[in-house]
N, C-alpha and C. Protein backbone atom coordinates (compact mmCIF):
# COMPACT_ATOMS: atom_id res chain seq x y z
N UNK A 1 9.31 10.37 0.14
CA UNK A 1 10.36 9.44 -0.16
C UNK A 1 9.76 8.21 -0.83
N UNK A 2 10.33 7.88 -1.51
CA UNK A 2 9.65 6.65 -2.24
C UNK A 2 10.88 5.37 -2.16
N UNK A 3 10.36 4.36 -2.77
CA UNK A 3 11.18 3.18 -2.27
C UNK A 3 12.63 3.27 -2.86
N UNK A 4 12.84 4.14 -3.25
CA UNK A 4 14.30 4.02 -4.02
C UNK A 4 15.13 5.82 -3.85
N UNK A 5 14.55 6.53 -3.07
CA UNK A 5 15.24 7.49 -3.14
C UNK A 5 14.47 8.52 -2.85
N UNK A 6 14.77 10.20 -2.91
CA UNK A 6 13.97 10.99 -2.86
C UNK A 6 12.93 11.30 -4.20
N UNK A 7 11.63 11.95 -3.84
CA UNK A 7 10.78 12.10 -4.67
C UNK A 7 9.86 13.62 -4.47
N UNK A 8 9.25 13.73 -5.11
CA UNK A 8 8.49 15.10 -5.22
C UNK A 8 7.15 14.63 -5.87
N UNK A 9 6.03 15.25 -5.72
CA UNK A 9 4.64 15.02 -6.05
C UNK A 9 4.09 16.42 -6.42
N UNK A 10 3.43 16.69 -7.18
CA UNK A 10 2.80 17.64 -8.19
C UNK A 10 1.36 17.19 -8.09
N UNK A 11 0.74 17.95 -7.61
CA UNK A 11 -0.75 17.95 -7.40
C UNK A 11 -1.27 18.37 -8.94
N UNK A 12 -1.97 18.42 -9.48
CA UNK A 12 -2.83 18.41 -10.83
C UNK A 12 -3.91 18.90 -10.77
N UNK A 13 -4.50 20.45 -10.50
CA UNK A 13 -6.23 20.33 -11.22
C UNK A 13 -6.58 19.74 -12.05
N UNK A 14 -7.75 19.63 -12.06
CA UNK A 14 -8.77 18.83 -12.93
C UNK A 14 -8.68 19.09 -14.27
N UNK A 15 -8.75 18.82 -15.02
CA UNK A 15 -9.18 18.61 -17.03
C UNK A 15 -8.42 18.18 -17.49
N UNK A 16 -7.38 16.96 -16.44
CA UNK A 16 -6.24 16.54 -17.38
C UNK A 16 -6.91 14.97 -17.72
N UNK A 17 -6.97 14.40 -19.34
CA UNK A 17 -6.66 13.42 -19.15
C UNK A 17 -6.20 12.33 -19.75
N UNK A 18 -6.07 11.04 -19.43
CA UNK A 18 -5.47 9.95 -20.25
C UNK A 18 -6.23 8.97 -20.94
N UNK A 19 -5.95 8.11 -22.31
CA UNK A 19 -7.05 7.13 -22.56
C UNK A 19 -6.51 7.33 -24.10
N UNK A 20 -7.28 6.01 -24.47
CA UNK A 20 -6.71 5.19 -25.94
C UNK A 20 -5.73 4.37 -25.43
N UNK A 21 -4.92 4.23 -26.23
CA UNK A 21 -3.53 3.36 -25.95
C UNK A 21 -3.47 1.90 -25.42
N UNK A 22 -4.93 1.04 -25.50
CA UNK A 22 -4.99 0.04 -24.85
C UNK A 22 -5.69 0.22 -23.75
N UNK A 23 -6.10 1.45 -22.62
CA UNK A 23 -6.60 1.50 -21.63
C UNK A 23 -8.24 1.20 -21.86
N UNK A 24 -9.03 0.71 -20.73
CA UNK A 24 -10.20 0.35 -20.86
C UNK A 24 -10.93 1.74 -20.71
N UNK A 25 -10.65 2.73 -20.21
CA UNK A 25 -11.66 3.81 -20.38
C UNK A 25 -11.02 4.95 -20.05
N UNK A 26 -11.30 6.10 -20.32
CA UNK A 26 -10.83 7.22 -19.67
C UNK A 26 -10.14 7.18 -17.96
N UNK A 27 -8.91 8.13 -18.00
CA UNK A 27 -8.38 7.55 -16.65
C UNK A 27 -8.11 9.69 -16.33
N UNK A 28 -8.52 10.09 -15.14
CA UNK A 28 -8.36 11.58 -14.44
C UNK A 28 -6.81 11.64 -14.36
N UNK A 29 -5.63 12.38 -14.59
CA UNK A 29 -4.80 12.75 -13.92
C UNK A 29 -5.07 13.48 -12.74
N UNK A 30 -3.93 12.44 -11.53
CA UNK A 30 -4.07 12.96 -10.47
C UNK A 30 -2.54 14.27 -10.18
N UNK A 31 -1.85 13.80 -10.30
CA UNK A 31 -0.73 13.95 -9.91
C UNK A 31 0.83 13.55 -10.89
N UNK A 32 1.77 14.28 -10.67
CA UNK A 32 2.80 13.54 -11.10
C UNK A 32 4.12 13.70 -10.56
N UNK A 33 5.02 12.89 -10.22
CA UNK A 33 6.19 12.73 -8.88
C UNK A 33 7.28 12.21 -9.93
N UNK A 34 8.00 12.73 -9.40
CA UNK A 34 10.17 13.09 -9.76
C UNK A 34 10.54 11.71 -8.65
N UNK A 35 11.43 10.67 -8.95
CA UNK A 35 11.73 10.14 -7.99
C UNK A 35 13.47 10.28 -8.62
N UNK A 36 14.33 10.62 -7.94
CA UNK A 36 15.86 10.46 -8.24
C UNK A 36 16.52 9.96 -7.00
N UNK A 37 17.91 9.89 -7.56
CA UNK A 37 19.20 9.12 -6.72
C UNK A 37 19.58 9.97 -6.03
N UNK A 38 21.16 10.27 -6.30
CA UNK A 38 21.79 11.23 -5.90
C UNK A 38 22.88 11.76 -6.83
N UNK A 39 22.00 12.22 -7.97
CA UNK A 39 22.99 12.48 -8.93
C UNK A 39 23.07 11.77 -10.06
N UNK A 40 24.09 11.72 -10.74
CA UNK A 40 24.13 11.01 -12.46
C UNK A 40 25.01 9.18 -11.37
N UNK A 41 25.81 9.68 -10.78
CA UNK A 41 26.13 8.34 -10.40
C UNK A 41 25.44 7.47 -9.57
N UNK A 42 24.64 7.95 -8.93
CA UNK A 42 23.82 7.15 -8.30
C UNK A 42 21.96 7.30 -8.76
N UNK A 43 21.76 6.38 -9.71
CA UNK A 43 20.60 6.83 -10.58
C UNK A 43 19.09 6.00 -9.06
N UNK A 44 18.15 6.67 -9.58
CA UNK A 44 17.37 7.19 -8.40
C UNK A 44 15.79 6.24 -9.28
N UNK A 45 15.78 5.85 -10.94
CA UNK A 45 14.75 5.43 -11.40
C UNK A 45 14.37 4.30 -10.57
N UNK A 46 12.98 3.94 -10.84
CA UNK A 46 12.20 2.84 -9.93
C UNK A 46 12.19 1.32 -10.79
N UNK A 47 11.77 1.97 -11.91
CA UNK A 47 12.29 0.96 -13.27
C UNK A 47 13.37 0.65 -13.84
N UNK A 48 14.11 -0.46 -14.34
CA UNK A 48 15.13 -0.42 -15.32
C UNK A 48 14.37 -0.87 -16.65
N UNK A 49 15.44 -0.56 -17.51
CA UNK A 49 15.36 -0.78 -18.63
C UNK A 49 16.08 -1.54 -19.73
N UNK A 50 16.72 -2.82 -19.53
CA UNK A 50 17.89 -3.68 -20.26
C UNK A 50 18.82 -3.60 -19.52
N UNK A 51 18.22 -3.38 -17.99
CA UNK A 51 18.85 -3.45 -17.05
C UNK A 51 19.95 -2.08 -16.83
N UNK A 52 19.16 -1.33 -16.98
CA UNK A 52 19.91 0.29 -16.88
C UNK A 52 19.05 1.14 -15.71
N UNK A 53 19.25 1.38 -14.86
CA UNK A 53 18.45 2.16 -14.16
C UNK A 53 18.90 3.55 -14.17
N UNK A 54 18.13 4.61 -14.61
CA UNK A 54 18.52 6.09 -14.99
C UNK A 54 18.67 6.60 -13.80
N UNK A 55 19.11 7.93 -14.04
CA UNK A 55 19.18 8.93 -12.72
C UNK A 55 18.00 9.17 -12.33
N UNK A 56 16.82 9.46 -13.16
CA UNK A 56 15.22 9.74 -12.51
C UNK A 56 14.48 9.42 -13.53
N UNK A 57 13.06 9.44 -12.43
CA UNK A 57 11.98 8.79 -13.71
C UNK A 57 10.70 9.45 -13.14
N UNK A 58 10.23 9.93 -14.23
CA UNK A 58 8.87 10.90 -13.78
C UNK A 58 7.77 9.79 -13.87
N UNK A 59 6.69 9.74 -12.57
CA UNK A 59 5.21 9.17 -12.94
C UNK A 59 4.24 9.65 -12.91
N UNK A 60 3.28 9.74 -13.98
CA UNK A 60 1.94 10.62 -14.14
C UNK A 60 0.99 9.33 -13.58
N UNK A 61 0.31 9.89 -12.35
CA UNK A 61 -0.98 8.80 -11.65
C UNK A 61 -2.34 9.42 -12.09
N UNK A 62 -2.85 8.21 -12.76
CA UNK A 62 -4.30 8.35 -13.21
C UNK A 62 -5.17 7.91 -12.66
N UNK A 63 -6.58 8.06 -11.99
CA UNK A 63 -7.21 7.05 -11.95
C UNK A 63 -9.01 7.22 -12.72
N UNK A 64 -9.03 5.72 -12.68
CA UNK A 64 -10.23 5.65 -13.63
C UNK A 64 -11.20 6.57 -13.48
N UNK A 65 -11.69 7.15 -14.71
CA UNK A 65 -13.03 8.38 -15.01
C UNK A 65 -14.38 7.49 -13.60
N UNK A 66 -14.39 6.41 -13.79
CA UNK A 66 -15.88 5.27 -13.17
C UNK A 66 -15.31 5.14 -12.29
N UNK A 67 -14.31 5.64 -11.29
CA UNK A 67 -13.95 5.90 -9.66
C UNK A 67 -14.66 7.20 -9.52
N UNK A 68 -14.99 8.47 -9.83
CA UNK A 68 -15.68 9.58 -9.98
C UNK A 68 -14.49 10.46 -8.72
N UNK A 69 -13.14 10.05 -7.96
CA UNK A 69 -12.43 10.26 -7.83
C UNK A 69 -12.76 9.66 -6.05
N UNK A 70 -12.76 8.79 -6.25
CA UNK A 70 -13.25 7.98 -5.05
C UNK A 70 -12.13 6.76 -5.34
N UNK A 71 -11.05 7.21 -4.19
CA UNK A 71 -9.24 7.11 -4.06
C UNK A 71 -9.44 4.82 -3.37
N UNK A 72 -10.35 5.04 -2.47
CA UNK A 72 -10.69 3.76 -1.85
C UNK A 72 -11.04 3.00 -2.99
N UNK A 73 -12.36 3.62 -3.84
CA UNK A 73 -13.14 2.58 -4.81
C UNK A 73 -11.31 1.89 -5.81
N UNK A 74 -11.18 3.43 -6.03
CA UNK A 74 -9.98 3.01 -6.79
C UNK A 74 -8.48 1.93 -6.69
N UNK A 75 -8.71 1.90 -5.54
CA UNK A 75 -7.10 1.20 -5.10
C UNK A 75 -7.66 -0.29 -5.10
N UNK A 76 -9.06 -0.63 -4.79
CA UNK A 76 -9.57 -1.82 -4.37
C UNK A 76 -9.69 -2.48 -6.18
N UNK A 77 -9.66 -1.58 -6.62
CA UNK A 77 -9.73 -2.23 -8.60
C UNK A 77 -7.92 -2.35 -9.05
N UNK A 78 -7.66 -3.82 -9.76
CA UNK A 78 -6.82 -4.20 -10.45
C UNK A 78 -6.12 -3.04 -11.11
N UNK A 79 -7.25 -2.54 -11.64
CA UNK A 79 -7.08 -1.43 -12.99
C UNK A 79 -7.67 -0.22 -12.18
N UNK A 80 -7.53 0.46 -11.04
CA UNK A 80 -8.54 1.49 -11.14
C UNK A 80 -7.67 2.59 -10.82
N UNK A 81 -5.88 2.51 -11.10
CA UNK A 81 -5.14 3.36 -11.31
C UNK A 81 -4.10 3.18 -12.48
N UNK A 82 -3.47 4.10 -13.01
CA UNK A 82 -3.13 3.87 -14.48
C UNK A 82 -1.98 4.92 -14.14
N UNK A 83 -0.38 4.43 -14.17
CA UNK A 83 0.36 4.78 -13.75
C UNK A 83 1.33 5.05 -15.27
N UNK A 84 1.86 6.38 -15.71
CA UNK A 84 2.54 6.57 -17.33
C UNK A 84 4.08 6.53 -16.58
N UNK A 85 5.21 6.08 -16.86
CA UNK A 85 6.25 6.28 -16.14
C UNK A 85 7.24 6.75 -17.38
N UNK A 86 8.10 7.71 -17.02
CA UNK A 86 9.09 8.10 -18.20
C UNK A 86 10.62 8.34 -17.55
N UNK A 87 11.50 7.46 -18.40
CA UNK A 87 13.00 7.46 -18.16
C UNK A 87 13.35 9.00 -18.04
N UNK A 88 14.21 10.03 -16.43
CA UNK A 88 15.11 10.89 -17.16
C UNK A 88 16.38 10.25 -17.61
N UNK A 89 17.14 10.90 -18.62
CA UNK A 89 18.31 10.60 -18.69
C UNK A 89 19.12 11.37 -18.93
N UNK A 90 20.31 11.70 -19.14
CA UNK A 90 21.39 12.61 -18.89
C UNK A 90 21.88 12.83 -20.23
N UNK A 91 21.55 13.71 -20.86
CA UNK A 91 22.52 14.33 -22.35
C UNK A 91 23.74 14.08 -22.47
N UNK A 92 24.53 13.67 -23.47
CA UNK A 92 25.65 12.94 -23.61
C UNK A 92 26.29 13.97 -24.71
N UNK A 93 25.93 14.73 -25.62
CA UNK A 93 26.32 15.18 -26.23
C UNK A 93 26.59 16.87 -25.73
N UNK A 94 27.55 17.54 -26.42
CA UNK A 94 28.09 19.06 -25.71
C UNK A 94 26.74 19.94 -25.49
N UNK A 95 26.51 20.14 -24.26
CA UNK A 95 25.62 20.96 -23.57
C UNK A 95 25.55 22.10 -24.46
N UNK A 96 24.07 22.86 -25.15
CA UNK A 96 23.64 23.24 -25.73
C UNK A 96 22.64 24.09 -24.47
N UNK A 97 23.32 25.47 -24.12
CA UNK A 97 22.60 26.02 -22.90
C UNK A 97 21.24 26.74 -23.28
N UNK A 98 21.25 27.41 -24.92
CA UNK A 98 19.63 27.57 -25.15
C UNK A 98 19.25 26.24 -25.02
N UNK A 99 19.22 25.32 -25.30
CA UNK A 99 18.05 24.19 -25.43
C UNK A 99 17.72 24.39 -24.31
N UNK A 100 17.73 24.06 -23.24
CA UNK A 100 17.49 23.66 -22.34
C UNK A 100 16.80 25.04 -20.90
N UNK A 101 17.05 26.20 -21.53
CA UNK A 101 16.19 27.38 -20.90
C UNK A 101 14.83 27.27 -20.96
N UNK A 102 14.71 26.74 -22.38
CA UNK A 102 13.21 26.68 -22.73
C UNK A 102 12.71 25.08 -23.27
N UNK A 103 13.18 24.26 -22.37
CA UNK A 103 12.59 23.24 -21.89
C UNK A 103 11.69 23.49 -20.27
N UNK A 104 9.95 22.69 -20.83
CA UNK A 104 9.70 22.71 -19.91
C UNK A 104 10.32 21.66 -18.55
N UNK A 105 10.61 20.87 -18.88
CA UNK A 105 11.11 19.57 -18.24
C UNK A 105 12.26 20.78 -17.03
N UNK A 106 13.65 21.06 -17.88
CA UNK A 106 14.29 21.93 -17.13
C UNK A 106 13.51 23.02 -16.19
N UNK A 107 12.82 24.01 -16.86
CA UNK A 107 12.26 24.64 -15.33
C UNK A 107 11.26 23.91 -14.89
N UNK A 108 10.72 22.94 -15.17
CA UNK A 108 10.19 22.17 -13.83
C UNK A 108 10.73 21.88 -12.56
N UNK A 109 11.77 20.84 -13.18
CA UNK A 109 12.76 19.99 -12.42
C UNK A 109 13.72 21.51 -11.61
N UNK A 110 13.78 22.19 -12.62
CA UNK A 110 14.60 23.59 -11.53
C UNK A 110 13.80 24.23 -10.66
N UNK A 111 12.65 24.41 -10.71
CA UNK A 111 11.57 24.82 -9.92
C UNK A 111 11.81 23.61 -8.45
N UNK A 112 11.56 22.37 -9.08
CA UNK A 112 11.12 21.11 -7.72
C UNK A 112 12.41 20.94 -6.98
N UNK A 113 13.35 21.16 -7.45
CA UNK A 113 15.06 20.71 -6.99
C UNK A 113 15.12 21.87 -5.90
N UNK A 114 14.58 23.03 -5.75
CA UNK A 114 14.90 23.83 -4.55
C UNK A 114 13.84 23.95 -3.43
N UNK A 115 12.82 22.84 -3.49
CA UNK A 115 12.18 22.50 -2.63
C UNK A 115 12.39 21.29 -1.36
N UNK A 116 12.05 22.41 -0.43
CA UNK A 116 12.13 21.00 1.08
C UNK A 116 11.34 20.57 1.33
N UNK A 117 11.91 19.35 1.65
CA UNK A 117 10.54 18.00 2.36
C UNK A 117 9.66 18.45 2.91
N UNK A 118 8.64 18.38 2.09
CA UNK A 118 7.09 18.36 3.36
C UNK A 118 6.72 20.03 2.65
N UNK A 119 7.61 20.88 2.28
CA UNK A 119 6.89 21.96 1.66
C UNK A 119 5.96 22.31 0.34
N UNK A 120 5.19 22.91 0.38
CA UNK A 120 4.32 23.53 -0.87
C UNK A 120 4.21 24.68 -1.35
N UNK A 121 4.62 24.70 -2.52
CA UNK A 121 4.58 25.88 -3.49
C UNK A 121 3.71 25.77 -4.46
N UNK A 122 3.32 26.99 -4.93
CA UNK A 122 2.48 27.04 -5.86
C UNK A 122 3.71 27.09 -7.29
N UNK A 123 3.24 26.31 -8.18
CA UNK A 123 3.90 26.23 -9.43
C UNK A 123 3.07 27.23 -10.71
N UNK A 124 4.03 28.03 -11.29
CA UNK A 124 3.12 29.00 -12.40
C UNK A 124 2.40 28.11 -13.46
N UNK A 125 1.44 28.74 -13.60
CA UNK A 125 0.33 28.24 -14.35
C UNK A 125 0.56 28.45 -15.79
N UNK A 126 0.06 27.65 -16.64
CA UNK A 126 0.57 27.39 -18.60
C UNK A 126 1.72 26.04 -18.28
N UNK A 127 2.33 25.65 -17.19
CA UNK A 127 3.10 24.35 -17.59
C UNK A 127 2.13 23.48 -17.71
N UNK A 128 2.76 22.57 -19.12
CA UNK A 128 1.86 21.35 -19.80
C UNK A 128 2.38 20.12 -19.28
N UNK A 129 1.30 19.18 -19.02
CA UNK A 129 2.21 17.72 -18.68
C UNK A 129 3.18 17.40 -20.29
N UNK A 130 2.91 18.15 -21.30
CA UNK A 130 3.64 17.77 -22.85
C UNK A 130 4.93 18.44 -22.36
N UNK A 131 5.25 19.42 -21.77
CA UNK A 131 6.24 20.11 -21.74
C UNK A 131 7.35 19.47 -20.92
N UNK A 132 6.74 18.36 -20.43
CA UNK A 132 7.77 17.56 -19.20
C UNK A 132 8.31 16.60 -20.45
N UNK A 133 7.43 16.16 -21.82
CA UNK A 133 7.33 14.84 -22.23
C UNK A 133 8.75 15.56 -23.44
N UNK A 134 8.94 16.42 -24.18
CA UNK A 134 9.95 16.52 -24.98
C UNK A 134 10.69 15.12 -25.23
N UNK A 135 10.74 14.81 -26.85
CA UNK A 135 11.54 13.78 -27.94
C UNK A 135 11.04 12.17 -27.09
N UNK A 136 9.81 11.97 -26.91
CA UNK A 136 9.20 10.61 -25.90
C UNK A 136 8.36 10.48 -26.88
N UNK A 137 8.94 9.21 -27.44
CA UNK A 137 7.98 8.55 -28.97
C UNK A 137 6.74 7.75 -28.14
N UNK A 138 5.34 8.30 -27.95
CA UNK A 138 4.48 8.03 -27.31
C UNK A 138 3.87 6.72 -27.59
N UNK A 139 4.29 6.31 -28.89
CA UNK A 139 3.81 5.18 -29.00
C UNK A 139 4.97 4.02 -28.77
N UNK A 140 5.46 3.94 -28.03
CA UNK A 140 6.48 3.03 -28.02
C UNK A 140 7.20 2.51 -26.08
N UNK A 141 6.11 1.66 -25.55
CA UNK A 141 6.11 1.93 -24.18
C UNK A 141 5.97 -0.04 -23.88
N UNK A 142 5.74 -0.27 -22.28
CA UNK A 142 5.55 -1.36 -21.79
C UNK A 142 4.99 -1.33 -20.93
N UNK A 143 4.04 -2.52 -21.25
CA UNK A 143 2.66 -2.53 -19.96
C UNK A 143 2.70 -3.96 -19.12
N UNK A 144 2.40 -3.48 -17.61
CA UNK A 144 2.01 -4.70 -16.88
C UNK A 144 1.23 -3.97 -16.10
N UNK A 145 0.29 -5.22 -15.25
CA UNK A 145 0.09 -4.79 -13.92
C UNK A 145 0.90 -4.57 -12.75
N UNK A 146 0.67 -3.98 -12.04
CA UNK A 146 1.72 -3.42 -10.29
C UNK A 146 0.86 -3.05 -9.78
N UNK A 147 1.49 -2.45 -8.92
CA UNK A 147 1.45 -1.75 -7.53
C UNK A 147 2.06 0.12 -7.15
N UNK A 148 1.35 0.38 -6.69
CA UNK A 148 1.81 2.14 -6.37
C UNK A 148 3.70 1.90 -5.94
N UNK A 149 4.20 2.55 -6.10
CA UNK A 149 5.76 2.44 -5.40
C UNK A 149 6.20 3.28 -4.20
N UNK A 150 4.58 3.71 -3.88
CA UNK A 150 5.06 4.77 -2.44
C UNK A 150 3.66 3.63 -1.50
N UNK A 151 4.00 4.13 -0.16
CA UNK A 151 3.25 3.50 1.05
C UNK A 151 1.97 4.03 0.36
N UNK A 152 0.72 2.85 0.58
CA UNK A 152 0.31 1.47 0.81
C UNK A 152 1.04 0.45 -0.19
N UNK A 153 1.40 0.66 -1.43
CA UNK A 153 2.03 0.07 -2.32
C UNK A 153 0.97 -0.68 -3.03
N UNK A 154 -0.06 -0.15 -3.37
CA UNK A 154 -1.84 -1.03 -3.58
C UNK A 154 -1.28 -1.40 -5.03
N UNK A 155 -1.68 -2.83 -4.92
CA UNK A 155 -1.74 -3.77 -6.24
C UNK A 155 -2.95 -3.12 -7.11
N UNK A 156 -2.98 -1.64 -7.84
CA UNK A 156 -3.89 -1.39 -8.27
C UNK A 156 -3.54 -0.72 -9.68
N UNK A 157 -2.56 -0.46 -10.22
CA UNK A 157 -1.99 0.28 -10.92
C UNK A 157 -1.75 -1.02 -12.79
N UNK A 158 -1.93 0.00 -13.63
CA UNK A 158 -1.92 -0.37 -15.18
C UNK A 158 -0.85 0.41 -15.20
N UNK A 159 0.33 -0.09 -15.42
CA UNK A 159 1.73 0.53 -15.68
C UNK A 159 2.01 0.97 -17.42
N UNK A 160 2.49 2.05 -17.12
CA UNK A 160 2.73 2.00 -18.92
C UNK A 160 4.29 2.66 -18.96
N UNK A 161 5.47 2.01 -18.82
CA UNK A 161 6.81 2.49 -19.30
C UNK A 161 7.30 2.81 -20.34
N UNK A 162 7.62 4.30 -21.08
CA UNK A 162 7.80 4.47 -22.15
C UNK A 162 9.56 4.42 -22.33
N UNK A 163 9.55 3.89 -23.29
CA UNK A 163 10.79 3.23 -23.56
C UNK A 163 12.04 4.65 -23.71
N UNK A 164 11.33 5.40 -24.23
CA UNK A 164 12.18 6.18 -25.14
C UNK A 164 12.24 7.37 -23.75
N UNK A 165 13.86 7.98 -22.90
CA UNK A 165 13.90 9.54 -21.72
C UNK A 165 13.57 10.48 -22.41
N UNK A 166 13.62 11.00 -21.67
CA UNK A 166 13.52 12.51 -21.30
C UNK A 166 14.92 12.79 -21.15
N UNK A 167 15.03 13.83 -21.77
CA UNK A 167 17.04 14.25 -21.84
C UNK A 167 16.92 15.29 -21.21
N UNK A 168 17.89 15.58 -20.24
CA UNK A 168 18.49 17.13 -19.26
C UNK A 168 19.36 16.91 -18.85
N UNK A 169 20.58 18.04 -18.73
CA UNK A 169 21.57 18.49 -18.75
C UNK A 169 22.19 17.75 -17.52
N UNK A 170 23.45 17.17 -17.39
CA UNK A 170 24.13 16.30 -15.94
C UNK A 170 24.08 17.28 -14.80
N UNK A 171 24.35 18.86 -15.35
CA UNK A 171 24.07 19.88 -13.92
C UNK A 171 22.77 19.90 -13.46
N UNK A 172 21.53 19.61 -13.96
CA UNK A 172 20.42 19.78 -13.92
C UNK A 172 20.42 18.90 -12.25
N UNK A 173 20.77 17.32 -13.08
CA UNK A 173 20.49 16.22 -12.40
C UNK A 173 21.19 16.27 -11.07
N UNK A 174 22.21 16.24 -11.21
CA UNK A 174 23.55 16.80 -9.70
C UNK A 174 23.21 17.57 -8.75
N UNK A 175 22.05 18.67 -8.98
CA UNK A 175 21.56 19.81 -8.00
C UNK A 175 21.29 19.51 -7.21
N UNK A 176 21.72 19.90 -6.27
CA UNK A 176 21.02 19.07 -4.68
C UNK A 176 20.23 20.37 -3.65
């Protein structure tokens, strides 16, 4: 559970990673977590955006390559986690049911939506963290420093909010 609603976490093997974009050095993907509401009417994002808070918002957690994955060294550095956050948002235009079969984003999110608290599944292997990212103009985001948004809440995190969702279907989002 995270501070605003339910959430899901995606464990990550190793060879993923982040860097350029302003960051000071290579950063490991650790993980990446779904936080939503309850639905399209009650939006579940952690961020707003012009004061819009979406139904969900995916975060990819990095932390620095020079932590060597040493979680303590890391939380105790300003910078020694590097947090990518991306708007979902809800398609507005007439539902287009191929698109969205072969979005990875959709069978992700359809995969994580029939999971219970506290359980683990293995997720099939070939999904790309790109495949979550579909029509997300990568260069076009907002940075501060923070804090994690789940318990300890460590002031350790390089935030990067990309301006531009992630689009899926209002049934997608509604699934409970």
């Amino acid at each position: 559970m995270s501070l605003f609603g339910p959430a899901v976490r995606v464990t990550l093997a190793g060879g993923v990673e982040v860097s350029k974009g302003g960051l000071s050095e290579p950063y490991h993907s650790l993980q990446f977590q779904l936080h939503w509401g309850n639905g399209v009417y009650l939006p579940g994002s952690e961020h707003t955006l012009d004061g819009k808070r979406y139904p969900m918002e995916l975060h990819i957690v990095n932390m620095k390559a020079s932590h060597k994955e040493n979680t303590t060294s890391a939380v105790a550095d300003p910078t020694g986690l590097a947090a990518l956050g991306f708007f979902i948002d809800v398609l507005t235009i007439n539902y287009m049911p191929f698109i969205f079969e072969y979005s990875g984003t959709t069978l992700v999110i359809s995969h994580l939506i029939i999971i219970f608290i506290g359980a683990s599944v293995p997720m099939s292997p070939g999904i790309s963290l790109d495949d979550l990212l579909v029509g997300v103009d990568r260069t076009k985001y907002y940075r501060y420093l923070g804090s994690l948004t789940t318990p300890d809440c460590n002031e350790a995190v390089v935030w990067t909010v990309f301006k531009d969702p992630v689009k899926i279907s209002p049934h997608l989002v509604n699934k409970k």
